[in-house]
C-alpha atoms as a PDB file:
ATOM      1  CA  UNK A   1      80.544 118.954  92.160  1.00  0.00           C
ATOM      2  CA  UNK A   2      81.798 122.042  94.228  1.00  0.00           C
ATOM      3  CA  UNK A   3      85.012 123.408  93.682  1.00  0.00           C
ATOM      4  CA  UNK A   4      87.049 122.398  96.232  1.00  0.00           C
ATOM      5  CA  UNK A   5      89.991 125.412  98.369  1.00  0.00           C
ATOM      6  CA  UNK A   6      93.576 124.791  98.123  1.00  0.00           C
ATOM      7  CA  UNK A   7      95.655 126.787 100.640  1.00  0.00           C
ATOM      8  CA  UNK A   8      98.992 128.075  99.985  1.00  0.00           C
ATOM      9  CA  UNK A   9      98.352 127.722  96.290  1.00  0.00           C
ATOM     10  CA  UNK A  10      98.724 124.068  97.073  1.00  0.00           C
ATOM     11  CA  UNK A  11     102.641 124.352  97.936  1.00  0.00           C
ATOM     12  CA  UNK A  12     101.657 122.305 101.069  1.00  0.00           C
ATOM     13  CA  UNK A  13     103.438 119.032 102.257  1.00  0.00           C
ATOM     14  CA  UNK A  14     101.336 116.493 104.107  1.00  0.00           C
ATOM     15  CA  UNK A  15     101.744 113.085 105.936  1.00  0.00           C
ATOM     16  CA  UNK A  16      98.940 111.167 104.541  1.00  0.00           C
ATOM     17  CA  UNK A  17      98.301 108.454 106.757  1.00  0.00           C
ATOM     18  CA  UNK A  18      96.081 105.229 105.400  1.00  0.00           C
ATOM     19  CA  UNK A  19      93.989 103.936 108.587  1.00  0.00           C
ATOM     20  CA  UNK A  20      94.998 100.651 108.197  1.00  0.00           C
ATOM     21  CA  UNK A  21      98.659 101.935 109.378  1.00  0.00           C
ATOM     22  CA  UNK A  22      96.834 103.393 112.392  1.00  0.00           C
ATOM     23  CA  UNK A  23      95.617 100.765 113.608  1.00  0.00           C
ATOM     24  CA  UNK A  24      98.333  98.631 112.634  1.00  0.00           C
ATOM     25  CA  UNK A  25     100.724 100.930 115.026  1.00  0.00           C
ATOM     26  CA  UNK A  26      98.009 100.906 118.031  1.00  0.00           C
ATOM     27  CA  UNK A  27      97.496  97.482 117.947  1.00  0.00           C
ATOM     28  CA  UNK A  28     102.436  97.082 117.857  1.00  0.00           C
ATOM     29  CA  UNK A  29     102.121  99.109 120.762  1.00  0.00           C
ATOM     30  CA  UNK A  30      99.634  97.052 122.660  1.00  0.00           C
ATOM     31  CA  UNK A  31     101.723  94.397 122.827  1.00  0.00           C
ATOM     32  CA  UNK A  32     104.789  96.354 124.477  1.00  0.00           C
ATOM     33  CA  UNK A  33     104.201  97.483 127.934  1.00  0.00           C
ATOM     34  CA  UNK A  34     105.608 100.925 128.497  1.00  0.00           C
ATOM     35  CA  UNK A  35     108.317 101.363 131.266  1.00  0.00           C
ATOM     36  CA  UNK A  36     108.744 104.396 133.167  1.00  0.00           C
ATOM     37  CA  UNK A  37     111.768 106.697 131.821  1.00  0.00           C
ATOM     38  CA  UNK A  38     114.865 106.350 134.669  1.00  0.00           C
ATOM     39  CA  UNK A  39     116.346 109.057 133.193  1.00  0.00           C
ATOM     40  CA  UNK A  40     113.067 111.377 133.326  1.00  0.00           C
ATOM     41  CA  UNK A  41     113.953 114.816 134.048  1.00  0.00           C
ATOM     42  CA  UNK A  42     111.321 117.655 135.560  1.00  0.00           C
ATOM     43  CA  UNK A  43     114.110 120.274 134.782  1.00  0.00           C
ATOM     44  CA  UNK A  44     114.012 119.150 130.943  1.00  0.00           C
ATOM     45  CA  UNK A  45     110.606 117.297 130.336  1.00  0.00           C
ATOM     46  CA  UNK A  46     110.308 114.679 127.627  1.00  0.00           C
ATOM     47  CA  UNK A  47     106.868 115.026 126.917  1.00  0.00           C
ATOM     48  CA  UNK A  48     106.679 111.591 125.395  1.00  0.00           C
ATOM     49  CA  UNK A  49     108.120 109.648 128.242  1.00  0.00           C
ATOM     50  CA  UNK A  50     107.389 110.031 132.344  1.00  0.00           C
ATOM     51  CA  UNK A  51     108.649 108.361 134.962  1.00  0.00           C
ATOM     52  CA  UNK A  52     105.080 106.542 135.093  1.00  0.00           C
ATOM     53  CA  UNK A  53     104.842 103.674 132.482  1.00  0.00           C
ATOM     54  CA  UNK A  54     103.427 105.151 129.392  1.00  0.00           C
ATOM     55  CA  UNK A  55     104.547 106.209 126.109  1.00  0.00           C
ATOM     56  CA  UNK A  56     103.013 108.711 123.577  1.00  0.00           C
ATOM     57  CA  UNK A  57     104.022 107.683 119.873  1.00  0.00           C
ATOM     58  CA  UNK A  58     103.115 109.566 116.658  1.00  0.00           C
ATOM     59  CA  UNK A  59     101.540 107.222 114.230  1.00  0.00           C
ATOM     60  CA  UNK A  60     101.774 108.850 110.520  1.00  0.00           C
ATOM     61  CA  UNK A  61     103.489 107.662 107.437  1.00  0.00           C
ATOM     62  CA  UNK A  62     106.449 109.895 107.639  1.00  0.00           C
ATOM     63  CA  UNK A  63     106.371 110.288 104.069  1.00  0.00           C
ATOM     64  CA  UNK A  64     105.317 114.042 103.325  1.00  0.00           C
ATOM     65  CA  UNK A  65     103.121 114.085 100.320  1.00  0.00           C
ATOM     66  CA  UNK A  66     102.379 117.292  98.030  1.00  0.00           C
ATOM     67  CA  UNK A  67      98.993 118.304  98.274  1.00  0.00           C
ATOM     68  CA  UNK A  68      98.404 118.741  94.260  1.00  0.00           C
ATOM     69  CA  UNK A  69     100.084 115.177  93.979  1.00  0.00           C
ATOM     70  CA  UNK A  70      97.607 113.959  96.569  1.00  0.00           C
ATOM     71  CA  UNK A  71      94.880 115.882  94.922  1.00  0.00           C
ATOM     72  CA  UNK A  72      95.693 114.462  91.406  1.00  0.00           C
ATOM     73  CA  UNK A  73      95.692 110.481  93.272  1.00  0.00           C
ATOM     74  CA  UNK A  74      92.012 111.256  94.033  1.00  0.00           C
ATOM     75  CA  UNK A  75      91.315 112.492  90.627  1.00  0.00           C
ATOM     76  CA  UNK A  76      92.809 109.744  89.257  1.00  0.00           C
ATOM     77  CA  UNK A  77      91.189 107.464  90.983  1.00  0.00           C
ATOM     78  CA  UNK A  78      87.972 108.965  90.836  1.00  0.00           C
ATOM     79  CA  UNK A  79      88.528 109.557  87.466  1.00  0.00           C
ATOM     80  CA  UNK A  80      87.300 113.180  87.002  1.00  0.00           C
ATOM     81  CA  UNK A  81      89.524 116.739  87.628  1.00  0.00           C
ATOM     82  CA  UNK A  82      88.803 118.428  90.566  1.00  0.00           C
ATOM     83  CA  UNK A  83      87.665 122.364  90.551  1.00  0.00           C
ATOM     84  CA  UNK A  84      90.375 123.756  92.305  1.00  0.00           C
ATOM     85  CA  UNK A  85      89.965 127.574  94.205  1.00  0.00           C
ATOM     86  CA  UNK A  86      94.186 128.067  94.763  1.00  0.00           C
ATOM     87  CA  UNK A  87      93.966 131.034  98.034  1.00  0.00           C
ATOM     88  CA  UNK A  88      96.838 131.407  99.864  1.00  0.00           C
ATOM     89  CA  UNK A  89      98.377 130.261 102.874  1.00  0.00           C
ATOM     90  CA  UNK A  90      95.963 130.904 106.013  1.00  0.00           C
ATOM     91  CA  UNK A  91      96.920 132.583 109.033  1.00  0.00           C
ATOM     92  CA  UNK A  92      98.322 130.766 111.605  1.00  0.00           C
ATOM     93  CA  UNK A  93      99.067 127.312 108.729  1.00  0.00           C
ATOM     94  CA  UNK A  94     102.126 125.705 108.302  1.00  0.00           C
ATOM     95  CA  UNK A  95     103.586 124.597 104.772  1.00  0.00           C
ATOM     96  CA  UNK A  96     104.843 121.296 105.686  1.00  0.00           C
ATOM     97  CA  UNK A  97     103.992 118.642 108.430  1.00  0.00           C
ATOM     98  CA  UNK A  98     104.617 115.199 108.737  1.00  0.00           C
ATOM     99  CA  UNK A  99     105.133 112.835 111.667  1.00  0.00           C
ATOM    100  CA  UNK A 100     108.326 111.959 113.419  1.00  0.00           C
ATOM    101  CA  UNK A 101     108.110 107.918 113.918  1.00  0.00           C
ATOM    102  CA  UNK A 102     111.701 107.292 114.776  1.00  0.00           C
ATOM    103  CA  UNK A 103     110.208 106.268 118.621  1.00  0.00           C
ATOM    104  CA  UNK A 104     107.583 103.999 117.484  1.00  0.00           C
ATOM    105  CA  UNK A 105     109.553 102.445 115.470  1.00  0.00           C
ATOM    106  CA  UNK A 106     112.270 101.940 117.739  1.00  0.00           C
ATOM    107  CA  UNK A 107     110.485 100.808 120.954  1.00  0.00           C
ATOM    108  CA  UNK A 108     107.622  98.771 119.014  1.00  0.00           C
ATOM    109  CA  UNK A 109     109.551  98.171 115.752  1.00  0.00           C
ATOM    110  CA  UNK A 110     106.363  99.361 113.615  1.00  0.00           C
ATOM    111  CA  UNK A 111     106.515 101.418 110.769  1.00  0.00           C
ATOM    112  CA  UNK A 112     103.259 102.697 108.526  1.00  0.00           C
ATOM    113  CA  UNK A 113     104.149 102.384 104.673  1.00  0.00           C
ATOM    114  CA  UNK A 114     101.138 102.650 102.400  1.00  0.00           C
ATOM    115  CA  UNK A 115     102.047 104.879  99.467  1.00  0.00           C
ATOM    116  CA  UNK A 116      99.452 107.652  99.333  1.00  0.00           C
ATOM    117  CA  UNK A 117      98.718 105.984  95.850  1.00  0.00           C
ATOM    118  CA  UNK A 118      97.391 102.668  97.645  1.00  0.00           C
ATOM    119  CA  UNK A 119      95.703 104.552 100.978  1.00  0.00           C
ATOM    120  CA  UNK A 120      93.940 106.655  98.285  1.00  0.00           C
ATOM    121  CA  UNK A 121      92.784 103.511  95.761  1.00  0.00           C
ATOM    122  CA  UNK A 122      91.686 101.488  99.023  1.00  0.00           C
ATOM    123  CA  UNK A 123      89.895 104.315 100.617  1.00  0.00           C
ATOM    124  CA  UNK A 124      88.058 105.671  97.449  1.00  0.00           C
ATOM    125  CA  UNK A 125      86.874 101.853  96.837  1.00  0.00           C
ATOM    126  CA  UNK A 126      85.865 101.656 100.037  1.00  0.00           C
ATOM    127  CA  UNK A 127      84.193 104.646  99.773  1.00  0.00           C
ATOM    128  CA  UNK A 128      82.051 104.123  96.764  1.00  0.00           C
ATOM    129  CA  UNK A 129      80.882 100.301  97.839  1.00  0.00           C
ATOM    130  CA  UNK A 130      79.724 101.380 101.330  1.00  0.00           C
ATOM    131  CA  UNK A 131      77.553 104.737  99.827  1.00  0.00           C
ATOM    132  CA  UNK A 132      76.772 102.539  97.177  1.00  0.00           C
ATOM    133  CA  UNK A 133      77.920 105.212  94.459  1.00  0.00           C
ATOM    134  CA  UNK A 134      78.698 103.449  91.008  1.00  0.00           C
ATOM    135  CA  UNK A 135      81.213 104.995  88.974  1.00  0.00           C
END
């Protein structure tokens, strides 16, 4: 294999999101019609809410994950160590990320909760079985 770049020395937080939550949230909001926001303001905009019915929602675990923990997951599960080229942080990155779900979960009452450690097994399985890769 080809080593693979770390940024920021790998002192990066992430919100690994399994697809399965994705679609799990897109499908929750389906079945809740947005209303338009009463309360809308053009003075101070809430860029998630109009006073036309829609809604935007973040969809993301919410559940910031260290990149060398994520990393070491895919190892695992792959069972072999990954080359690792540690450069620093690029310009223009951020160290941490992660989605705010607080509205999705409060106008749709859906949450995404796969541990990394599950999105990861699922996803490498799935992985390996469609390219037909044996281990």
């Amino acid at each position: 294999g080809k080593p693979i770049d770390v940024f920021n020395y790998g002192k990066h937080r992430r919100d690994f999101t399994y697809i399965d939550d994705i679609v799990g949230g897109v499908v929750a909001a389906l079945d809740h019609v947005a209303t338009p926001n009463a309360d809308w303001d053009s003075d101070a905009p809430d860029p998630a809410t109009s006073p036309a019915p829609y809604r935007l929602y973040n969809i993301g675990n919410a559940q910031p994950v260290d990149l060398m923990h994520y990393i070491a997951v895919l190892e695992e599960r792959l069972g072999r160590k990954a080359e690792k080229n540690l450069l620093p942080l690029q310009p223009g990155d951020v160290p941490d990320t992660w989605a705010d779900v607080e509205d999705l979960a409060r106008d749709v009452g859906y949450r995404p909760a796969t541990p990394v450690e599950t999105g990861v097994a699922r996803f490498v399985d799935w992985y390996l079985d469609y390219h037909q890769i044996k281990r």
